[in-house]
N, C-alpha and C. Protein backbone atom coordinates (compact mmCIF):
# COMPACT_ATOMS: atom_id res chain seq x y z
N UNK A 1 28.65 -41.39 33.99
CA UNK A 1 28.82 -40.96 32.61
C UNK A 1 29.69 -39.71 32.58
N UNK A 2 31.09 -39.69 31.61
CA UNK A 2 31.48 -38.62 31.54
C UNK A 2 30.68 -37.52 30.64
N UNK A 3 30.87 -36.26 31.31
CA UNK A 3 30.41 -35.05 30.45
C UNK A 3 31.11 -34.36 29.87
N UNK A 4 30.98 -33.28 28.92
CA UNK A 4 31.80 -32.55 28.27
C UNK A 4 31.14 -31.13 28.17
N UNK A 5 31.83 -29.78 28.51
CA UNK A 5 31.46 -29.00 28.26
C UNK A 5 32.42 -28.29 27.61
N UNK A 6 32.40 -26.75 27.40
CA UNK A 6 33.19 -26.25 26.08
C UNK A 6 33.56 -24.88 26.75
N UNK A 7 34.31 -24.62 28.01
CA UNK A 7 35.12 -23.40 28.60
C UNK A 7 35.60 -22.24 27.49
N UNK A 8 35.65 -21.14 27.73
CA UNK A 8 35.91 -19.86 26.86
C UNK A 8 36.36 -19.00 27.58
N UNK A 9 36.91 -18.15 27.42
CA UNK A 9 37.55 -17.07 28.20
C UNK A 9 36.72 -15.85 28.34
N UNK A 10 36.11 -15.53 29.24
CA UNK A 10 36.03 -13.60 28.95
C UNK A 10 36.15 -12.59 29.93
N UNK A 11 37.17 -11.79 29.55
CA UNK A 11 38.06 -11.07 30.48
C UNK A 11 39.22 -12.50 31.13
N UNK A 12 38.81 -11.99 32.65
CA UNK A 12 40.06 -13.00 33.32
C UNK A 12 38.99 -14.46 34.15
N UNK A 13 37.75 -14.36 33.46
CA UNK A 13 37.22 -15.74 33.97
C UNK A 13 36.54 -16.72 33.04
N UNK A 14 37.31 -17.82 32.85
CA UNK A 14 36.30 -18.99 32.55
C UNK A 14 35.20 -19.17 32.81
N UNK A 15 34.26 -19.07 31.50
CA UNK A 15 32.91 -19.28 31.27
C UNK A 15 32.73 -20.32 30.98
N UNK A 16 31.19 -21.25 30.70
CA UNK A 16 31.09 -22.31 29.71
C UNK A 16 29.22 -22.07 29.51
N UNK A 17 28.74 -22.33 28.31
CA UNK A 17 27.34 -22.78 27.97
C UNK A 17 27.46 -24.00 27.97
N UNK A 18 26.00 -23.82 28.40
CA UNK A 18 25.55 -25.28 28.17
C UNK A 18 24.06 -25.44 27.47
N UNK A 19 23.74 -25.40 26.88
CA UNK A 19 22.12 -25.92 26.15
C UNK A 19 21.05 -26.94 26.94
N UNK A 20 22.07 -27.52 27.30
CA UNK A 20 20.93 -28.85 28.14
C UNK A 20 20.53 -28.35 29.58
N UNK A 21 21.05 -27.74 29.71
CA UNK A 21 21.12 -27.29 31.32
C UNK A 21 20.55 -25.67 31.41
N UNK A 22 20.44 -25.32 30.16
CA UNK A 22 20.20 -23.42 30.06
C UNK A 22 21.44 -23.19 30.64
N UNK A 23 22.01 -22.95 31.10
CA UNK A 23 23.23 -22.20 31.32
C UNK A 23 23.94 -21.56 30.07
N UNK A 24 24.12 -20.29 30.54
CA UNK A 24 24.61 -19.58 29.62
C UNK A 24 25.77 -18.50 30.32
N UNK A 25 27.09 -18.46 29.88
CA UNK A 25 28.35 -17.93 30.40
C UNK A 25 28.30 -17.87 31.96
N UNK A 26 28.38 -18.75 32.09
CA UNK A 26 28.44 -19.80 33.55
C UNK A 26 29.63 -19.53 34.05
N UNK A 27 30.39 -18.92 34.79
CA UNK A 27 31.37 -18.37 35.18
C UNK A 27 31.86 -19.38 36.13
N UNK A 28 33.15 -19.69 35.66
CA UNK A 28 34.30 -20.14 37.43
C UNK A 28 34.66 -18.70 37.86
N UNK A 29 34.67 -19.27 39.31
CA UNK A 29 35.63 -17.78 39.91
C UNK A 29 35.94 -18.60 41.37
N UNK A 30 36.23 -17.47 42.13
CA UNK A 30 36.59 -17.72 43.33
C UNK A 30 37.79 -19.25 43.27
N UNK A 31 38.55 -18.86 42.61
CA UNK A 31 39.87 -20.15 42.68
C UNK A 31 39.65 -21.20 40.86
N UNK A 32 38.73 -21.13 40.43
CA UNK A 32 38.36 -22.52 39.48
C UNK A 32 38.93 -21.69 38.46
N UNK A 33 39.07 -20.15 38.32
CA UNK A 33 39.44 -19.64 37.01
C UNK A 33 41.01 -19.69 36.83
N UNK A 34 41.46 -19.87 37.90
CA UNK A 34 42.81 -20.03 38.18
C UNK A 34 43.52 -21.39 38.24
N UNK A 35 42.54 -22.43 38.66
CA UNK A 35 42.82 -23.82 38.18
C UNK A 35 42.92 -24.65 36.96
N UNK A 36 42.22 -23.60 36.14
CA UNK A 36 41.52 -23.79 34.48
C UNK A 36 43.06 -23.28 33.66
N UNK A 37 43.24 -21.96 33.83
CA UNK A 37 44.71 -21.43 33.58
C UNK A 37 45.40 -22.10 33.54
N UNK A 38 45.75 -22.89 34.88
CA UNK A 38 46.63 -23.78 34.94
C UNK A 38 46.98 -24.91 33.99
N UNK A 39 46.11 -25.49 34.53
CA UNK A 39 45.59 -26.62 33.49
C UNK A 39 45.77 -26.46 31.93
N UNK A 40 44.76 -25.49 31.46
CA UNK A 40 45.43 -25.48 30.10
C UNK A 40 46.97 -25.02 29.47
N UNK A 41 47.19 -24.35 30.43
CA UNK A 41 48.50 -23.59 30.08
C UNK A 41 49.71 -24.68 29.82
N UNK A 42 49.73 -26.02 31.17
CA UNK A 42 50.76 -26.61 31.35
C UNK A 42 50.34 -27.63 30.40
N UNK A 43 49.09 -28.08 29.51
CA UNK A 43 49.06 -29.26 28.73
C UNK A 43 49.10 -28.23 27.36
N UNK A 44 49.60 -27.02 27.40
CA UNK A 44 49.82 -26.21 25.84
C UNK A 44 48.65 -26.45 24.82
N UNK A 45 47.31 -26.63 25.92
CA UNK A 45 45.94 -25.86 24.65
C UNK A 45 45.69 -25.14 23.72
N UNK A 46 45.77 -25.56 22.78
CA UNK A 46 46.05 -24.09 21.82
C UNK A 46 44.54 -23.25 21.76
N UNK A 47 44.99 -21.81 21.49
CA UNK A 47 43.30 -21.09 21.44
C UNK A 47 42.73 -21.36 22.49
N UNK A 48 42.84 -21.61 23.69
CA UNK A 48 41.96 -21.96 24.87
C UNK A 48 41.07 -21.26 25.18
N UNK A 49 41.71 -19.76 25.13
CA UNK A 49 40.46 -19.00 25.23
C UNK A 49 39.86 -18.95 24.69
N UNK A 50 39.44 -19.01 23.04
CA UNK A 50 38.01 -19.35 22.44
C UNK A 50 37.77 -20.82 22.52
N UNK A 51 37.99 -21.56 23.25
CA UNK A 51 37.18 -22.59 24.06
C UNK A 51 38.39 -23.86 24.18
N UNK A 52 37.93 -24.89 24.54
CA UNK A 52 38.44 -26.24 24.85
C UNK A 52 37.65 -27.34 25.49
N UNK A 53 37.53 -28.63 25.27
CA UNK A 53 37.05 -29.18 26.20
C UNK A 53 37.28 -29.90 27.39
N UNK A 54 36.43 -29.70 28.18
CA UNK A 54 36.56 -30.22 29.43
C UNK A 54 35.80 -30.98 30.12
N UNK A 55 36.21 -32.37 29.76
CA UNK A 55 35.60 -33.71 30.58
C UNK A 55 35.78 -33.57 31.98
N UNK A 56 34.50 -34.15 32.58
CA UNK A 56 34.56 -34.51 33.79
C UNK A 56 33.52 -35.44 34.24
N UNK A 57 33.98 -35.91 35.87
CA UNK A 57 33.17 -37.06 36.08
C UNK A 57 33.03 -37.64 37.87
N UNK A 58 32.15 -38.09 38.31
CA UNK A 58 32.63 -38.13 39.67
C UNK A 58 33.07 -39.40 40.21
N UNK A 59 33.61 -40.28 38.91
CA UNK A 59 34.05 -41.61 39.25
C UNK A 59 35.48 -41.33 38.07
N UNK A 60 36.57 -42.23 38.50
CA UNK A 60 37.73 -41.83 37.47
C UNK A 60 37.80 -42.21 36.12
N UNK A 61 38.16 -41.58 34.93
CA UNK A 61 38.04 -41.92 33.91
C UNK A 61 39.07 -42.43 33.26
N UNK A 62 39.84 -43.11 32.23
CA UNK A 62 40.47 -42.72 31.40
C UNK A 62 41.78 -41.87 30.93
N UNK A 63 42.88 -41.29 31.38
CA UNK A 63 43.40 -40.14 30.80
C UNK A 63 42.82 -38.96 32.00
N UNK A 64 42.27 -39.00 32.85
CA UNK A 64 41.99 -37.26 33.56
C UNK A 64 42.93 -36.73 34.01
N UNK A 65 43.10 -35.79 34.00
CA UNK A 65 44.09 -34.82 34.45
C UNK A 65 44.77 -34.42 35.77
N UNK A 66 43.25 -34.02 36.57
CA UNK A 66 42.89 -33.57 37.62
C UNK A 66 41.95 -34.40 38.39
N UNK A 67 41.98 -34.75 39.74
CA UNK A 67 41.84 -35.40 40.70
C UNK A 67 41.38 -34.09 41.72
N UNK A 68 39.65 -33.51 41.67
CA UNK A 68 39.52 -32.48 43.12
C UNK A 68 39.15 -33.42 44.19
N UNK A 69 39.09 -33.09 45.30
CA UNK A 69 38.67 -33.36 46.61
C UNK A 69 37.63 -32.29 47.08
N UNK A 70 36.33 -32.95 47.45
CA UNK A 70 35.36 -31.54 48.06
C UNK A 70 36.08 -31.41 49.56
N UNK A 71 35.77 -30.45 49.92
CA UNK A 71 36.52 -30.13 51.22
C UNK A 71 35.24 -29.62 52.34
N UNK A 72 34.63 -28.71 51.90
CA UNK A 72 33.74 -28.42 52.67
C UNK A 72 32.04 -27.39 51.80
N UNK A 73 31.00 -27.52 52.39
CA UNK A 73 29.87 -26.87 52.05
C UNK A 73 30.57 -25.27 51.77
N UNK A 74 29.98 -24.51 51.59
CA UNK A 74 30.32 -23.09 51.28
C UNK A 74 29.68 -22.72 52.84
N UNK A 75 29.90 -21.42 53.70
CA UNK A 75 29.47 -21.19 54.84
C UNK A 75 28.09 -21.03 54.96
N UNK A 76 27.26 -21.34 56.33
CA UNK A 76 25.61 -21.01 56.23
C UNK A 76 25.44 -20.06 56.23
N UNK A 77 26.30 -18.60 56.28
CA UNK A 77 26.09 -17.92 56.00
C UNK A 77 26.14 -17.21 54.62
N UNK A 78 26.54 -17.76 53.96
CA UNK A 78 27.23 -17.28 52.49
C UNK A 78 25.30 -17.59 51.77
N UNK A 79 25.04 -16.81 50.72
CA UNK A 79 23.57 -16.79 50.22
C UNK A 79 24.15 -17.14 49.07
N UNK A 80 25.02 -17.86 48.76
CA UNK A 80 25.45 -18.52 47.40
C UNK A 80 25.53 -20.31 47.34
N UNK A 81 25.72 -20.93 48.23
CA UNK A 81 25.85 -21.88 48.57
C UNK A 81 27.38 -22.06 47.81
N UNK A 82 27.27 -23.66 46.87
CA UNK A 82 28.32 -23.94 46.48
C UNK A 82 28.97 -24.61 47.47
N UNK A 83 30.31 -25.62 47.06
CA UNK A 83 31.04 -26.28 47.60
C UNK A 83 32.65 -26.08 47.00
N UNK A 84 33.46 -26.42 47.72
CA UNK A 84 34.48 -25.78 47.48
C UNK A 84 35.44 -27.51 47.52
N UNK A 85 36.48 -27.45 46.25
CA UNK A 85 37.20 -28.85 46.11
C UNK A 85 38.79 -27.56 46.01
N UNK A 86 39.61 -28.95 46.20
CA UNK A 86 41.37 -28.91 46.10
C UNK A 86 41.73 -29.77 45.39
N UNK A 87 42.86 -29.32 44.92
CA UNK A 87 43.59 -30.38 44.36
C UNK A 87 44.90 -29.89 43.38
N UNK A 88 45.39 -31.03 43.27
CA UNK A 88 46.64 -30.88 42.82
C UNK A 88 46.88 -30.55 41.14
N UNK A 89 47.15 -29.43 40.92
CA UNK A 89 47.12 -29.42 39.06
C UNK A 89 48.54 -28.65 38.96
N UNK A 90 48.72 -29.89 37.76
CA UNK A 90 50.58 -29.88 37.70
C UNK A 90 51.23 -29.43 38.56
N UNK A 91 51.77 -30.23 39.60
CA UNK A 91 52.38 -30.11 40.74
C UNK A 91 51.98 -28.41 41.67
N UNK A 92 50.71 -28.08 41.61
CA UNK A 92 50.68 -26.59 42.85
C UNK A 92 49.23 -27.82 43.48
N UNK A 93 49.44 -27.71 44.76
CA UNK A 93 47.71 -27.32 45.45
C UNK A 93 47.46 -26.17 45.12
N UNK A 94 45.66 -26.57 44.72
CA UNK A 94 45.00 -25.21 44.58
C UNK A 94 43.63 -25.15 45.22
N UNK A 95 42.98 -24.58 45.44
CA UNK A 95 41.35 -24.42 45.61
C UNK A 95 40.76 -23.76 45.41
N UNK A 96 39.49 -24.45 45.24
CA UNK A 96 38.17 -23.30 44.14
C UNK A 96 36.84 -23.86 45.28
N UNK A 97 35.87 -22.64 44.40
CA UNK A 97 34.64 -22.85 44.95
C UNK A 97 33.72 -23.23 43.20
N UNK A 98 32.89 -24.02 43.23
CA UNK A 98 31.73 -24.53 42.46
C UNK A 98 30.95 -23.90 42.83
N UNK A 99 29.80 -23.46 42.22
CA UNK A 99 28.92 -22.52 42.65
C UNK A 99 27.18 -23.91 42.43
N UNK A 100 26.37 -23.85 42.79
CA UNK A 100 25.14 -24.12 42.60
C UNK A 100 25.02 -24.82 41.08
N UNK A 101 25.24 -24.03 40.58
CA UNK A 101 25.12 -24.62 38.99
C UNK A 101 25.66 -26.08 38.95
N UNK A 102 26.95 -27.15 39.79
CA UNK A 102 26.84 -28.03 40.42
C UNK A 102 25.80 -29.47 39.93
N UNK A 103 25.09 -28.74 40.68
CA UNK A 103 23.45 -29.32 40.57
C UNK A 103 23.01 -29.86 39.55
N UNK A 104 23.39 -28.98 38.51
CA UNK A 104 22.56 -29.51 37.00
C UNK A 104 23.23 -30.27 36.64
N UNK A 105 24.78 -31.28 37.03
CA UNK A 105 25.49 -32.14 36.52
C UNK A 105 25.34 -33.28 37.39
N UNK A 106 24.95 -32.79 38.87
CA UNK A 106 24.87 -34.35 39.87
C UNK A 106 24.28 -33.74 40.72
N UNK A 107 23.20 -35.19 41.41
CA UNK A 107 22.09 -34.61 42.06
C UNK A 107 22.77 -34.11 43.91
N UNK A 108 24.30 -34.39 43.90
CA UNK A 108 24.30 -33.75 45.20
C UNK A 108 26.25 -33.55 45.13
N UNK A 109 27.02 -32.72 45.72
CA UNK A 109 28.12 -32.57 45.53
C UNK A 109 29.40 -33.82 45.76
N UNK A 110 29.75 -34.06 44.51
CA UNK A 110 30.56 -35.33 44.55
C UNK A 110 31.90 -35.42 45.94
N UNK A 111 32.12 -36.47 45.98
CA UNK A 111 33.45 -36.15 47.40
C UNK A 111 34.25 -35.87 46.18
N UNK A 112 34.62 -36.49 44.74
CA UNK A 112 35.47 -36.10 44.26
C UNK A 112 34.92 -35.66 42.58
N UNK A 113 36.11 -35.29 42.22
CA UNK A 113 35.62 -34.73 40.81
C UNK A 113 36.89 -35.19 40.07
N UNK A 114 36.75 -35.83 38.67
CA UNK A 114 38.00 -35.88 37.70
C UNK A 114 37.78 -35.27 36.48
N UNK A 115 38.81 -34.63 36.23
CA UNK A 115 38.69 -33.74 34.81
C UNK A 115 39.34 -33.77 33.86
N UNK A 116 39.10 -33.70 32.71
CA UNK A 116 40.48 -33.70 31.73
C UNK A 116 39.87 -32.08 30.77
N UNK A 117 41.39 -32.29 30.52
CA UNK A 117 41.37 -30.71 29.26
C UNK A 117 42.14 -31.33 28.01
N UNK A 118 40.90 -31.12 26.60
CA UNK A 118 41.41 -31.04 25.64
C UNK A 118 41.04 -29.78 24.60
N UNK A 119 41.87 -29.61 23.38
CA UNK A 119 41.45 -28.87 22.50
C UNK A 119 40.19 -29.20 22.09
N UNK A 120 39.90 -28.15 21.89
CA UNK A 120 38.39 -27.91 21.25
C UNK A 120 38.34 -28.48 20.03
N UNK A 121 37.22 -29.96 20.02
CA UNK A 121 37.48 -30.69 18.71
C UNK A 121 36.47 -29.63 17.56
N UNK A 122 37.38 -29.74 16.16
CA UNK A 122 37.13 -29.25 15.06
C UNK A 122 35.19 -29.49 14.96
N UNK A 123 35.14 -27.89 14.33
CA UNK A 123 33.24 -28.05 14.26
C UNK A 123 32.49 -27.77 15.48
N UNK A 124 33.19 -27.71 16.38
CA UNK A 124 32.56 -27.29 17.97
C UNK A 124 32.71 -25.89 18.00
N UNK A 125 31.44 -25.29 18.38
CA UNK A 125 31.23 -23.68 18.61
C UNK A 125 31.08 -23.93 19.65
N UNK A 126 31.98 -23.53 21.22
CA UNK A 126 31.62 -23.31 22.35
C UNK A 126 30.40 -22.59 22.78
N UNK A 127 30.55 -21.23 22.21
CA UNK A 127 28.91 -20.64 22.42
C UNK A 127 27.82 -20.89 22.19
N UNK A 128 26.87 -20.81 23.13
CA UNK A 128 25.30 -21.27 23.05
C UNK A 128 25.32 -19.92 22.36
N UNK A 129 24.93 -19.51 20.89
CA UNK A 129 23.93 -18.53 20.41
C UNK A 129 22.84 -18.13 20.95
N UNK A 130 22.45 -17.38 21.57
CA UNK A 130 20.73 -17.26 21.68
C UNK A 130 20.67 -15.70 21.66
N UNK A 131 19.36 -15.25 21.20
CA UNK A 131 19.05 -13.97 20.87
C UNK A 131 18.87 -13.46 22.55
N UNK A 132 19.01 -12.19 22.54
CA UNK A 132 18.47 -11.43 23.81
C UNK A 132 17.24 -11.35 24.41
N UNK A 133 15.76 -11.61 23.65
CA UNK A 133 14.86 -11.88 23.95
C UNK A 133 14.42 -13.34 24.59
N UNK A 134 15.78 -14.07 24.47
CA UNK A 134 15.45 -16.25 24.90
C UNK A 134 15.11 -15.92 26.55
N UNK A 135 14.24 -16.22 26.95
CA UNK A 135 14.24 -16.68 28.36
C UNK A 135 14.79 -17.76 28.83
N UNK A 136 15.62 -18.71 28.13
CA UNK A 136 15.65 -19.84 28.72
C UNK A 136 17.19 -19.65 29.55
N UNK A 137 18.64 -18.98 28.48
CA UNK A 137 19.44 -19.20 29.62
C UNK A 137 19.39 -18.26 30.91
N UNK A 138 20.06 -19.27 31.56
CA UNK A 138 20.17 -18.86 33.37
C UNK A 138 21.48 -18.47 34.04
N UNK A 139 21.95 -17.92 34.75
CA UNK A 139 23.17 -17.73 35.60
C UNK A 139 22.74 -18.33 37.08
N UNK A 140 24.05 -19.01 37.19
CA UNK A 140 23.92 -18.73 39.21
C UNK A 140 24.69 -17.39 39.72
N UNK A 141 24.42 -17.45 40.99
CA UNK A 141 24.91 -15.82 41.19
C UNK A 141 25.74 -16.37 42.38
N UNK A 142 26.99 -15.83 41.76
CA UNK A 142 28.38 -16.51 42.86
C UNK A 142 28.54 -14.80 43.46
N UNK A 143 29.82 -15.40 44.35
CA UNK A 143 30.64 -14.48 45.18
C UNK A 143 30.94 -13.20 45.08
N UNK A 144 31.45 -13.48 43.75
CA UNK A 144 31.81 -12.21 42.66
C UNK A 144 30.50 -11.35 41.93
N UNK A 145 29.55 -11.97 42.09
CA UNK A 145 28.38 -11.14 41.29
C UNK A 145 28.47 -11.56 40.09
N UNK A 146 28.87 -12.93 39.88
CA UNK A 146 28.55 -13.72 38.31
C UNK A 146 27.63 -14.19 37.86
């Protein structure tokens, strides 16, 4: 089943909420914030940074964009886990690391991943609202201290 989530900008890294999952400003980094750039930049997203969507799936869809390859586990030493994919977006190789959060979309790290980027359809608030007192959203804690 493809999914859809709703990417946002803040500062220089792609975030996304999610409601179903608790996740709340779920950060790419380590390479994915730089693949995201890409991506939207060369299909001329408009407003990207207050959000867009972004299908994905671990079987091919339709129209996807992007084609990753997992490459390898994150190191046994690393206390973040995560898995790290490549791939080709508009003609550069690139590579990123996925962090744990992963998980809440498939029960184990796909060999591949396909993605597409569109504008943020009309009536879609990327942000999960929630007051400061919600216990429910969660972060994973990447590389960077996200």
């Amino acid at each position: 089943m493809t999914m859809t989530i709703y990417p946002y900008l803040i500062g220089l890294n792609w975030v996304f909420d999610d409601e179903k999952t608790q996740l709340k400003e779920e950060a790419f980094v380590c390479g994915m914030s730089e693949m995201i750039s890409r991506m939207v930049e060369v299909k001329s997203i408009p407003n990207a940074s207050r959000g867009f969507a972004m299908q994905f799936n671990d079987v091919p869809f339709s129209g996807h964009d992007v084609e990753l390859n997992w490459l390898r586990a994150a190191d046994a030493e690393s206390p973040f886990g995560g898995n790290w994919y490549s791939g080709l977006i508009a003609g550069q190789q690139m590579e990123g690391w996925l962090c744990p959060a992963l998980f809440c979309f498939f029960p184990s790290a796909p060999t591949r991943l396909f993605v597409r980027a569109d504008p943020l359809p009309m009536g879609v608030d990327p942000i999960w609202h929630v007051s400061s007192d919600d216990s429910r959203p969660r972060r994973f804690m990447g590389p960077e201290g996200t």
